[in-house]
Protein backbone atom coordinates (compact mmCIF):
# COMPACT_ATOMS: atom_id res chain seq x y z
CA UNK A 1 24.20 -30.01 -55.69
CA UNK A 2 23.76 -30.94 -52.22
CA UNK A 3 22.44 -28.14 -49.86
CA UNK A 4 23.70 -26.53 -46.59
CA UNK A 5 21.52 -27.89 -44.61
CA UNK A 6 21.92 -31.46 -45.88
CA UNK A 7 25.04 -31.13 -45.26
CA UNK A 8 24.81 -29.96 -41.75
CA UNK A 9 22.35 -32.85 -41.33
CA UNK A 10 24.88 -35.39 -41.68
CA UNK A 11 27.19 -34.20 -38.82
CA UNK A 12 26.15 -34.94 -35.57
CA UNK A 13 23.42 -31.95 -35.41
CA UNK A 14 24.93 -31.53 -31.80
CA UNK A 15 26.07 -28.21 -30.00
CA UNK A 16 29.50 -29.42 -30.58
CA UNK A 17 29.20 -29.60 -34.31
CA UNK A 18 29.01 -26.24 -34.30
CA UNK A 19 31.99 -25.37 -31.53
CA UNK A 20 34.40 -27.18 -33.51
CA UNK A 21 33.94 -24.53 -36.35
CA UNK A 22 35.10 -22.21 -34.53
CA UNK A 23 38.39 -20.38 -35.13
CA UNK A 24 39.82 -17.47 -32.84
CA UNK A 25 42.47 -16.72 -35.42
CA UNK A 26 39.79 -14.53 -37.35
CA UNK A 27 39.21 -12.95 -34.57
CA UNK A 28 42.55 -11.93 -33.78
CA UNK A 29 43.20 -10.91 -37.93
CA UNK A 30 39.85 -9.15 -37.59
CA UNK A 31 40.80 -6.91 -34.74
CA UNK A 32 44.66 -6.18 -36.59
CA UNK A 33 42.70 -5.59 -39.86
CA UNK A 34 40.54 -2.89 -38.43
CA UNK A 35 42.92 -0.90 -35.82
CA UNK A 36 45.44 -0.41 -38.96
CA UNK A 37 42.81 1.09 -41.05
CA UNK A 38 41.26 2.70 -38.49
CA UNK A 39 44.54 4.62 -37.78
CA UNK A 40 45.80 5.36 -41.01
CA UNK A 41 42.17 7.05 -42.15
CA UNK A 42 40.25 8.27 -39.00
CA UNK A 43 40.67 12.08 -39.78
CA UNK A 44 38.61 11.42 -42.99
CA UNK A 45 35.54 9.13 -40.36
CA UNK A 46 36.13 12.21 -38.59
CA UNK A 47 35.51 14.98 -41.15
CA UNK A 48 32.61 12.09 -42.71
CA UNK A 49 30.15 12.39 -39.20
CA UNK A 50 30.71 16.06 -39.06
CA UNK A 51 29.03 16.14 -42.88
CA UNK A 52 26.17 13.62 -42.33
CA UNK A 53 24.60 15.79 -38.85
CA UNK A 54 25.31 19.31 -40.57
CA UNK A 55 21.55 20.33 -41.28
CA UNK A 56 22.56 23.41 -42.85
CA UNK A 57 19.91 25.31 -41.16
CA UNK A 58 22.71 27.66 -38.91
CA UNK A 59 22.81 25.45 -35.68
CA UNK A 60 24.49 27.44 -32.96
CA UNK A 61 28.51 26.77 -32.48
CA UNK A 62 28.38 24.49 -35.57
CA UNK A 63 30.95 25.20 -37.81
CA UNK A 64 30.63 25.37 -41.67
CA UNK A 65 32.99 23.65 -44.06
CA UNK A 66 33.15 24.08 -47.64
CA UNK A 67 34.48 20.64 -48.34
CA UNK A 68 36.81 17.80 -47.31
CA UNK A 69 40.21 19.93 -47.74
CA UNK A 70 38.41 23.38 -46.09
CA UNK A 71 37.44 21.13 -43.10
CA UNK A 72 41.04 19.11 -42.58
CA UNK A 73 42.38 23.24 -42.46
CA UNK A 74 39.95 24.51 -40.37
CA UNK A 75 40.48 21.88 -37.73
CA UNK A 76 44.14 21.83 -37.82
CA UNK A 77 44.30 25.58 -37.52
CA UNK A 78 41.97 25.68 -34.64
CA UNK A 79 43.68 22.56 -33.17
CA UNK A 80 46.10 21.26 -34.27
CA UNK A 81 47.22 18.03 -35.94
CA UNK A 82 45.57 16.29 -33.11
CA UNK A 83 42.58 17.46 -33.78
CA UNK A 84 42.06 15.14 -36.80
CA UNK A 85 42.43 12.42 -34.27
CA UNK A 86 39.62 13.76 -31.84
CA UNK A 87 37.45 10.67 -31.44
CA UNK A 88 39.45 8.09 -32.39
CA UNK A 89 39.99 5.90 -29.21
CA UNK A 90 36.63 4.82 -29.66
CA UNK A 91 36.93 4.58 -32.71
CA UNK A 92 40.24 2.30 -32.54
CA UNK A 93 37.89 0.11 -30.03
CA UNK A 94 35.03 0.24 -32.31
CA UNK A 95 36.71 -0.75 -35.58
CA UNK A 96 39.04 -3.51 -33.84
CA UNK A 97 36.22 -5.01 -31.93
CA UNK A 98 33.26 -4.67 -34.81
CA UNK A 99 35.82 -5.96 -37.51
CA UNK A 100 37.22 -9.26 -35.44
CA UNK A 101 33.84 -9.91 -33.95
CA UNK A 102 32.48 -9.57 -37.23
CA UNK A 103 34.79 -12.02 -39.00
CA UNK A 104 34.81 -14.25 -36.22
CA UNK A 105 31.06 -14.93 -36.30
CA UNK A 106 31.00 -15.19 -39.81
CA UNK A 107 33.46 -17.31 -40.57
CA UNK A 108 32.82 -19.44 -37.72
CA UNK A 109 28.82 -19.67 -39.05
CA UNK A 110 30.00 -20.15 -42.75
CA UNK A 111 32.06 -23.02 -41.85
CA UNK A 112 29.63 -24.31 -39.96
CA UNK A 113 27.13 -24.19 -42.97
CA UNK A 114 29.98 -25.72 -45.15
CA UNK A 115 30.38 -28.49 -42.67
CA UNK A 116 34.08 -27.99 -42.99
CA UNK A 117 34.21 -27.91 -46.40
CA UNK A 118 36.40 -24.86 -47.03
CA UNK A 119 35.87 -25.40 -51.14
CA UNK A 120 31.98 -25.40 -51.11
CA UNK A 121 30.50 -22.24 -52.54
CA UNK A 122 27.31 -21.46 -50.48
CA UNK A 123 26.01 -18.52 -52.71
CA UNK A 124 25.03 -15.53 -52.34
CA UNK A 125 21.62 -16.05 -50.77
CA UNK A 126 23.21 -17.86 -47.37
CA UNK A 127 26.27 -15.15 -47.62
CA UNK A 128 23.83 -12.52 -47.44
CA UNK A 129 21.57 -14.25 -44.39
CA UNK A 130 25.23 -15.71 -42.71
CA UNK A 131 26.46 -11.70 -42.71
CA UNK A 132 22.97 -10.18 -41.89
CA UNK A 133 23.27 -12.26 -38.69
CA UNK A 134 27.30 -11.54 -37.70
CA UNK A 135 26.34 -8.15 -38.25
CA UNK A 136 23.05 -8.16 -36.25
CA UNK A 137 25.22 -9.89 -33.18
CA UNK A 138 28.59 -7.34 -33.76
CA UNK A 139 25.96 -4.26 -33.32
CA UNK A 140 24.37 -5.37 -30.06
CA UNK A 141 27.77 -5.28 -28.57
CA UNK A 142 29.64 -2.27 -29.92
CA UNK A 143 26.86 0.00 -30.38
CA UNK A 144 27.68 2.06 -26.96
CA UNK A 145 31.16 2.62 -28.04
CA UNK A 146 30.17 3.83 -31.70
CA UNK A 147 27.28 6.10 -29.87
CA UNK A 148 30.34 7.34 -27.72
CA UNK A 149 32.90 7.90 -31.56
CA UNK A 150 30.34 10.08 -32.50
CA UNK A 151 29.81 12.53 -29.73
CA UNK A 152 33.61 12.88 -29.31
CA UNK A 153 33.66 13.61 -33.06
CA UNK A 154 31.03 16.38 -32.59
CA UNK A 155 33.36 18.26 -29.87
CA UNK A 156 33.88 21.19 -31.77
CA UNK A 157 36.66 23.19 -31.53
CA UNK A 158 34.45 26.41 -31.12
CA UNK A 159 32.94 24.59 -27.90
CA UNK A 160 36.29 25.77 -26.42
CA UNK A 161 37.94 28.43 -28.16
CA UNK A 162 34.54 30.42 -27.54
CA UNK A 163 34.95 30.33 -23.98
CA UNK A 164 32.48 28.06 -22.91
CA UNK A 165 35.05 26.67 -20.57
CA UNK A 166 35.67 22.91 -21.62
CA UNK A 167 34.54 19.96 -23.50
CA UNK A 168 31.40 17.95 -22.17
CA UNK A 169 33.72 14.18 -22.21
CA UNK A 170 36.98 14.15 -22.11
CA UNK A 171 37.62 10.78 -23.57
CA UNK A 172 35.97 7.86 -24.25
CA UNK A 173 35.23 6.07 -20.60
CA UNK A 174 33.90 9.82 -19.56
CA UNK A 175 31.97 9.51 -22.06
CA UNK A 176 30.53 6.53 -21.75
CA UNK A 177 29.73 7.44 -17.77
CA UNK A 178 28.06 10.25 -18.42
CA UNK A 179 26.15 8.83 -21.65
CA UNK A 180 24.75 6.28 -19.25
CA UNK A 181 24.35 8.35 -15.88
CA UNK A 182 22.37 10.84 -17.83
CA UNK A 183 20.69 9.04 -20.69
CA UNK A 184 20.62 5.24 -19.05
CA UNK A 185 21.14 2.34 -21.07
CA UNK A 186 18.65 4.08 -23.72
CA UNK A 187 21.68 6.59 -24.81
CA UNK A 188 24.29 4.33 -25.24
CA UNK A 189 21.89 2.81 -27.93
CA UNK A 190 20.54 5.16 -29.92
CA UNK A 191 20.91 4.94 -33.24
CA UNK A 192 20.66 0.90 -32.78
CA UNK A 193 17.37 0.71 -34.78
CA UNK A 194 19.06 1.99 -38.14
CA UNK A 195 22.42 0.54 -37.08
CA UNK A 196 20.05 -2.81 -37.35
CA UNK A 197 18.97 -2.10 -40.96
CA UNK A 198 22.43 -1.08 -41.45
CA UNK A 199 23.22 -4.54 -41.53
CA UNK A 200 22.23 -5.20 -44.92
CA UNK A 201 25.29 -3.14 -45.53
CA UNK A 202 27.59 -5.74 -44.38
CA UNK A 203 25.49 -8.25 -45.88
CA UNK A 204 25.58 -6.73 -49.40
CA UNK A 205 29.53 -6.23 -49.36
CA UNK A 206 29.86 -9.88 -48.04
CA UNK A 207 27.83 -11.08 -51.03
CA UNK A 208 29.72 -9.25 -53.08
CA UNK A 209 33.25 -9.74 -51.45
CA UNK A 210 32.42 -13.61 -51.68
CA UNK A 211 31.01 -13.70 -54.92
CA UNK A 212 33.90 -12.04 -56.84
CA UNK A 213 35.93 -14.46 -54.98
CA UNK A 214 34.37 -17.33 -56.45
CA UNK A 215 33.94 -15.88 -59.82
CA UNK A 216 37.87 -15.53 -60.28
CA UNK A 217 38.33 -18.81 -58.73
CA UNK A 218 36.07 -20.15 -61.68
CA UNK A 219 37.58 -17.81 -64.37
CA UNK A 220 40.97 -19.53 -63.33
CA UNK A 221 40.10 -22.65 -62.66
CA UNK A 222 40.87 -23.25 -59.03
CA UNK A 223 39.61 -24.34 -55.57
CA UNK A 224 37.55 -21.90 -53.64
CA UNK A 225 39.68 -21.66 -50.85
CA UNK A 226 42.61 -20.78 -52.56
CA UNK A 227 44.83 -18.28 -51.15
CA UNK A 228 45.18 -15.06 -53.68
CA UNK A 229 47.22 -11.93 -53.53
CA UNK A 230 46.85 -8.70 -52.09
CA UNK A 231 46.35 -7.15 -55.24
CA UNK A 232 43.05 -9.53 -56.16
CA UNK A 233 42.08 -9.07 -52.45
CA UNK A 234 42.63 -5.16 -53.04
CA UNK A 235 40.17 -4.82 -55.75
CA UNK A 236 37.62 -7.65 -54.54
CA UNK A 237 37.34 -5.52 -50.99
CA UNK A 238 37.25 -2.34 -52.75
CA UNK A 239 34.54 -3.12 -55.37
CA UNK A 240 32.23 -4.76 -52.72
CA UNK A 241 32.68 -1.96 -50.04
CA UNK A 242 31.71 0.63 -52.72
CA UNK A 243 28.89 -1.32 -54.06
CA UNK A 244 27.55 -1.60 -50.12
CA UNK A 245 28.11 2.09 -49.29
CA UNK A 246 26.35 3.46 -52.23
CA UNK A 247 23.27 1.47 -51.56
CA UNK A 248 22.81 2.08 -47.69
CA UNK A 249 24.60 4.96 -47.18
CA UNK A 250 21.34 6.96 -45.56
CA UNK A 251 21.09 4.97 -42.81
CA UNK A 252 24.22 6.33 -41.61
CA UNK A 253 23.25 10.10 -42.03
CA UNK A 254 19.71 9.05 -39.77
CA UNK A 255 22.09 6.97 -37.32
CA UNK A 256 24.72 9.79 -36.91
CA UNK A 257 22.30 12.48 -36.17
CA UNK A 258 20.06 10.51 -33.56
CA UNK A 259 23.30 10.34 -31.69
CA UNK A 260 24.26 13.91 -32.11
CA UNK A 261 24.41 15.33 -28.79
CA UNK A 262 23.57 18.95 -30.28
CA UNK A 263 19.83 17.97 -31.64
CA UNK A 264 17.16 16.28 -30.28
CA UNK A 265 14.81 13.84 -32.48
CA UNK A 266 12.07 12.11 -31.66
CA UNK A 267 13.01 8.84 -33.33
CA UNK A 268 14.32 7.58 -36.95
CA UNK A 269 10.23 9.17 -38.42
CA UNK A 270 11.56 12.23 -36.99
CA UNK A 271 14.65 12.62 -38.52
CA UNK A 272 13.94 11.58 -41.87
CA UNK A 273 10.54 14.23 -41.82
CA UNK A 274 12.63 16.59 -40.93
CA UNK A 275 16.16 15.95 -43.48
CA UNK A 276 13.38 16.16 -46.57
CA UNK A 277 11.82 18.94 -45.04
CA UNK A 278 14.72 21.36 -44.52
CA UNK A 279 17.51 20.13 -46.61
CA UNK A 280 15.69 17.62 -49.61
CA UNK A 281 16.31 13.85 -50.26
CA UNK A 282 19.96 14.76 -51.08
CA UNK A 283 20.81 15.58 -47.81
CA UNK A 284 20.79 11.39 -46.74
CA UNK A 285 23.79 11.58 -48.85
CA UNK A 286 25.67 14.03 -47.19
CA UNK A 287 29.24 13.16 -46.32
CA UNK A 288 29.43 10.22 -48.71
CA UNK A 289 32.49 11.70 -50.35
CA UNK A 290 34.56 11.28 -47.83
CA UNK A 291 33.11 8.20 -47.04
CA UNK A 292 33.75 6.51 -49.92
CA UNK A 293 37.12 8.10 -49.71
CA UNK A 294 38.11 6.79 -46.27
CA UNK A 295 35.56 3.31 -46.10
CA UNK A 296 37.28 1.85 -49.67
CA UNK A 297 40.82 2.01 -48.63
CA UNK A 298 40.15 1.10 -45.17
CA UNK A 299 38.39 -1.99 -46.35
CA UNK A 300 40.68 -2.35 -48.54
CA UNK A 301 43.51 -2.36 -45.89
CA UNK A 302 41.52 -4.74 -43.19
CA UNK A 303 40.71 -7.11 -46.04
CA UNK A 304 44.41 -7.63 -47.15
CA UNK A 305 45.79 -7.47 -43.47
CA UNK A 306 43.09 -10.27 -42.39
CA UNK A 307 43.36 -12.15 -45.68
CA UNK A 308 47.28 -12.27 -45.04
CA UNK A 309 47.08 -12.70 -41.26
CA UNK A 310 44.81 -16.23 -41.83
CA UNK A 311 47.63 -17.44 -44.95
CA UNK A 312 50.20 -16.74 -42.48
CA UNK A 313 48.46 -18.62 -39.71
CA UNK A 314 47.28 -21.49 -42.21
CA UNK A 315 51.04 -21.66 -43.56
CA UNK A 316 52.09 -21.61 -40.03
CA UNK A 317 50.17 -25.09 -38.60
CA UNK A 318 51.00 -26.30 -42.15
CA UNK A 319 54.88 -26.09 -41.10
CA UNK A 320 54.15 -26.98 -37.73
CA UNK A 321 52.56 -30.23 -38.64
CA UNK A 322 54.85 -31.51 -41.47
């Protein structure tokens, strides 16, 4: 079978070889894909951060929850319905932005690779390196505005209803102001470094996401680039995402707690010496309940809304040039 890069040897091996890859429509489903989810399941992101920096060692003004149910209640109570929503303009941004940009780079880069042709399987080995590098290039440019999700998350409502007057931002561009004013360019990336091997993440569900693909196409003996369901595209996203969370999930818990604004660590060393040492090796896992209950239908929702935004665009030039 004849290799990528043989292939991409034959084009013209000019810059414009690869620009005429490129397609802004999975951009555009990218960004739909990831506001809808984001919407429909940010009070569970919400209740998932607050989990992963809890160090259970009685920080001050920190409050306690005694699961995923006991922490929706106590938040509501103290404020309100909204309250499940604190954080999630950022988070809107971040999602939209990190899920088109994501797509957008990878498609564009897989085509590329195919050389156009939509029905070559590239395997898992270039899906992996092809993600690995549209996530590396998605993190360098939302990483302030997930830096700025998570302090807004960590707002607690005792930060208030104790009396000490109001909240430190009071929305996402004060946020990001003060994040840089006071911490430079330095604060609006921590957490980049484990972000970074957080990458294999998207890389692993990629694999996975493209993989089952083909293996269906094969079990029913069609082209690769077949359009499927929402129902195949349901399981497909769901399987992979779980698959991926399981096996990085840690990096999150060390990436959420360097950009805590309530501790202070002296790097990802620092953080992981001191998780074992206070709370054991179980503690990387905290929050991954509700993760896995808020990532799988969320990708599971961006998935099917992308998959169905690109058949409806394909369908569309289809009609428009017959």
């Amino acid at each position: 079978m004849e290799s990528p890069s043989s292939s991409k040897e034959q084009g013209n091996g000019s810059s414009g070889s690869v620009l005429r890859h490129i397609r802004f429509e999975h951009l555009y489903a990218g960004v739909t894909g990831g506001v809808v989810s984001t919407l429909v399941l940010h009070p569970l992101d919400l209740v998932k951060i607050r989990f992963q920096v809890n160090e259970g060692v009685g920080t001050k003004g920190r409050p306690a929850y005694k699961g995923i149910i006991h922490a929706m209640r106590t938040i509501v109570k103290n404020s309100g319905f909204p309250g499940l929503y604190q954080g999630v303009t950022p988070n809107v941004w971040g999602a939209g932005l990190s899920w088109g940009l994501y797509f957008f780079f990878y498609n564009s880069m897989k085509t590329w690779m195919q050389d156009g042709d939509t029905k070559k399987n590239l395997g898992p080995t270039y899906h992996m390196a092809i993600a690995s590098t549209a996530g590396f290039a998605t993190l360098a440019l939302t990483n302030p505005i997930w830096v700025t999700k998570t302090r807004l998350c960590l707002q607690y409502e005792s930060e208030v209803t104790s009396g000490q007057a109001t909240k430190m931002y009071q929305g996402m561009g004060d946020a990001l102001v003060k994040i840089y004013r006071t911490e430079g360019v330095r604060g609006l990336y921590k957490g980049f470094v484990p972000g970074m091997l957080g990458t294999s993440h998207g890389a692993l569900q990629f694999m996975a996401y493209e993989e089952l693909k083909w293996l269906y196409n094969q079990y029913r003996h069609q082209p690769l680039d077949t359009r499927l369901g929402s129902a195949e595209y349901i399981v497909f996203a769901a399987i992979s995402k779980m698959f991926a969370a399981s096996l990085t999930y840690p990096y999150q818990v060390v990436r959420s707690r360097l950009q805590d604004q309530h501790r202070s660590y002296n790097g990802i060393i620092d953080v992981c010496r001191q998780t074992v040492r206070y709370e054991g090796w179980l503690a990387f896992y905290k929050g991954l309940g509700p993760c896995i209950l808020r990532v799988t239908p969320a990708c599971a929702i961006t998935f099917v809304v992308y998959e169905n935004f690109i058949t409806f665009y394909l369908n569309h030039q289809r009609n428009n040039h017959s």
